[in-house]
C-alpha atoms as a PDB file:
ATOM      1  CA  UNK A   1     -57.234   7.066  61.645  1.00  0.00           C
ATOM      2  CA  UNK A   2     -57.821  10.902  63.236  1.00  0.00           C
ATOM      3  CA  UNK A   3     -55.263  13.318  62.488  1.00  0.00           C
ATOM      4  CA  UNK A   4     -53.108  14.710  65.204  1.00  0.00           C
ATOM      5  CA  UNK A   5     -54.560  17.490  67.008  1.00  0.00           C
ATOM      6  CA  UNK A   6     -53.906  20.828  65.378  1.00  0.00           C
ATOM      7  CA  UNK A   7     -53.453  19.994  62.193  1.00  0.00           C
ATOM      8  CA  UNK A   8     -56.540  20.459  59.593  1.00  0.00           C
ATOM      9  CA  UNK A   9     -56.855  17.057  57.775  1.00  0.00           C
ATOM     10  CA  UNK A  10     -58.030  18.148  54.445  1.00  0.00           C
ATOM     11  CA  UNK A  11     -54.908  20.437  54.114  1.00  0.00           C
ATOM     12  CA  UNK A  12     -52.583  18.919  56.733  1.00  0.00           C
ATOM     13  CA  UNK A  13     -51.382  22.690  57.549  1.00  0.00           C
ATOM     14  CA  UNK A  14     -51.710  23.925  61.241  1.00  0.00           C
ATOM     15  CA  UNK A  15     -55.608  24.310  62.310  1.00  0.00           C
ATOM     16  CA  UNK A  16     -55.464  28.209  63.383  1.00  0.00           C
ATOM     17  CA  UNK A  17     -58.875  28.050  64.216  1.00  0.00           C
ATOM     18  CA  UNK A  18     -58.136  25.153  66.341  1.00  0.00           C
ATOM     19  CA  UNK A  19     -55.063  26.801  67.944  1.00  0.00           C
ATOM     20  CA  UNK A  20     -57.329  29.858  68.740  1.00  0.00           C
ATOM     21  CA  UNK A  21     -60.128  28.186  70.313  1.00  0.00           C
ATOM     22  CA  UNK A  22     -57.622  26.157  72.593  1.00  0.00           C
ATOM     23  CA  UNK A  23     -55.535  29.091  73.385  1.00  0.00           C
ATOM     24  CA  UNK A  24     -58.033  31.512  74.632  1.00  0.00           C
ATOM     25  CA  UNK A  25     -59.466  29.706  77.899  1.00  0.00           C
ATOM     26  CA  UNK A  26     -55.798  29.201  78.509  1.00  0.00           C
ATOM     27  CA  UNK A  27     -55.006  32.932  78.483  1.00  0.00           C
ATOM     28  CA  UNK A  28     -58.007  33.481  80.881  1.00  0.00           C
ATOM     29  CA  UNK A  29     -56.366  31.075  83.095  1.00  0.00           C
ATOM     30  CA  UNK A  30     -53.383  33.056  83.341  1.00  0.00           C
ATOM     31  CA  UNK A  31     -55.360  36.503  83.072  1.00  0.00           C
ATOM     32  CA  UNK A  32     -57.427  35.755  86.061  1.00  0.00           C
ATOM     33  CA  UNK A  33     -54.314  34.550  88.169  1.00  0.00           C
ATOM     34  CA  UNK A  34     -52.134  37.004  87.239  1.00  0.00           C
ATOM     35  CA  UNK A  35     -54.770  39.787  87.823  1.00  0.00           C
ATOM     36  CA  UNK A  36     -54.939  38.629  91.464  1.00  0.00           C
ATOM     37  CA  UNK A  37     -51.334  38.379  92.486  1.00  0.00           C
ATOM     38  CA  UNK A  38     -51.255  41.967  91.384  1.00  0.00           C
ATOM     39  CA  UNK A  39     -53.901  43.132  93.081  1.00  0.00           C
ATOM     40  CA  UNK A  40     -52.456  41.744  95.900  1.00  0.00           C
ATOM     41  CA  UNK A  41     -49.082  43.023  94.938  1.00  0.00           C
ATOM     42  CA  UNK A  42     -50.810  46.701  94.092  1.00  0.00           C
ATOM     43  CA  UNK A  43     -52.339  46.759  97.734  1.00  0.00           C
ATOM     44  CA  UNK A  44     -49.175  45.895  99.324  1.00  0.00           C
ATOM     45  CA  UNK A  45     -47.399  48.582  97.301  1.00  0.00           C
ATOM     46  CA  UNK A  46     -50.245  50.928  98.966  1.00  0.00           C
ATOM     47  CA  UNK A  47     -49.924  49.581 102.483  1.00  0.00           C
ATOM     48  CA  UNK A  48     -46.134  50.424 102.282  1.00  0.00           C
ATOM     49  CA  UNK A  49     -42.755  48.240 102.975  1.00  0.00           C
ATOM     50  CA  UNK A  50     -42.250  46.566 105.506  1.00  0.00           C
ATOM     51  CA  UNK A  51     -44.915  45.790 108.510  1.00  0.00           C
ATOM     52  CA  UNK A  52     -46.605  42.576 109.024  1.00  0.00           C
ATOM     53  CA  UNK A  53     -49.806  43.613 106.484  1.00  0.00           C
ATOM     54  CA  UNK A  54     -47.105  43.985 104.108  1.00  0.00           C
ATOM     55  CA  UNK A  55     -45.713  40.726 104.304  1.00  0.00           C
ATOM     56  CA  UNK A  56     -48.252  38.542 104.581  1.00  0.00           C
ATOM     57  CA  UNK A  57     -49.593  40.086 101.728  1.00  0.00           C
ATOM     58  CA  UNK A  58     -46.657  39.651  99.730  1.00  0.00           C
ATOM     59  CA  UNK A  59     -46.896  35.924 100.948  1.00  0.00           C
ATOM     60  CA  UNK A  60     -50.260  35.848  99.693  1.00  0.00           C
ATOM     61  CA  UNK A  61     -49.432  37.457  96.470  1.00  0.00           C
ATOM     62  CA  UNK A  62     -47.282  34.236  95.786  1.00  0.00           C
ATOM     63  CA  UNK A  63     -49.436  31.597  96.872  1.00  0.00           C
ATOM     64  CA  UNK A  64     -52.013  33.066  94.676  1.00  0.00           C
ATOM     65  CA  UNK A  65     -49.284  32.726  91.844  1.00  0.00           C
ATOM     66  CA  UNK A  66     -48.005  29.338  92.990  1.00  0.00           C
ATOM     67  CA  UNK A  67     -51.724  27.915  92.876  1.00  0.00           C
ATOM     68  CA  UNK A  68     -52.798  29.361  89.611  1.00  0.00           C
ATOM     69  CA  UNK A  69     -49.191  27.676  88.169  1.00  0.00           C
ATOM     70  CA  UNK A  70     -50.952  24.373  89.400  1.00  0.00           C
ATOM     71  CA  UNK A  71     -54.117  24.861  88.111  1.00  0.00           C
ATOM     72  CA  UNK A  72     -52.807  26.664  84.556  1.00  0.00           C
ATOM     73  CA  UNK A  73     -50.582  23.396  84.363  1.00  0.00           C
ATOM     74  CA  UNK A  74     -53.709  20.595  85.280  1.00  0.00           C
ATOM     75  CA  UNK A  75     -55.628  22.338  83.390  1.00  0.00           C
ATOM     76  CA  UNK A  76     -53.377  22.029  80.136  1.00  0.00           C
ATOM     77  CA  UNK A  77     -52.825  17.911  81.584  1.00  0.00           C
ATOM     78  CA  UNK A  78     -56.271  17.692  81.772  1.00  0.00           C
ATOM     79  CA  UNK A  79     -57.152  19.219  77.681  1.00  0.00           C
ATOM     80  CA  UNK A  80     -54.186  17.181  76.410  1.00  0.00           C
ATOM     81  CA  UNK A  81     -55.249  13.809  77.489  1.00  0.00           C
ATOM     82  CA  UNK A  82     -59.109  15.009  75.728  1.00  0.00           C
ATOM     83  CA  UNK A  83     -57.391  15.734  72.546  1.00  0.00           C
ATOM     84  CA  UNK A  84     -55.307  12.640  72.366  1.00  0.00           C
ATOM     85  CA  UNK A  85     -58.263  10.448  73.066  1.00  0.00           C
ATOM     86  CA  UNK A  86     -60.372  12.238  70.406  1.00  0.00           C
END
């Protein structure tokens, strides 16, 4: 029987190195996302408020958010159903 993910099964204390490894493409996820909404967000700042640029860069800001949610979220689906099958 394989030990749960996470947990080192000589010791059966939490697998940092494990943890670490997992957590760091995840953090790129939501670095590279949340780097372009606020670029986005930094231009629109720059364009000024209100105006049409404005706007539909603010809407693009947030669709650029609402997408990387998705993908951030498959994307941690997608590695959980690896680790349960082994």
């Amino acid at each position: 029987m394989s030990s749960p993910p996470f947990i080192d099964q000589a010791s059966g204390e939490l697998d940092l190195g494990q943890i670490l490894s997992e957590a760091l493409p995840l953090a790129g996820l939501v670095i590279l996302f949340g780097g372009a909404a606020l670029l986005l967000f930094l231009i629109t700042l720059l364009v000024g408020p209100g105006g049409l640029l404005a706007g539909l860069l603010t809407v693009a800001s947030q669709f650029v958010l609402a997408v990387g949610a998705g993908v951030v979220l498959m994307y941690v689906i997608a590695r959980g159903i690896q680790l349960a099958d082994g």
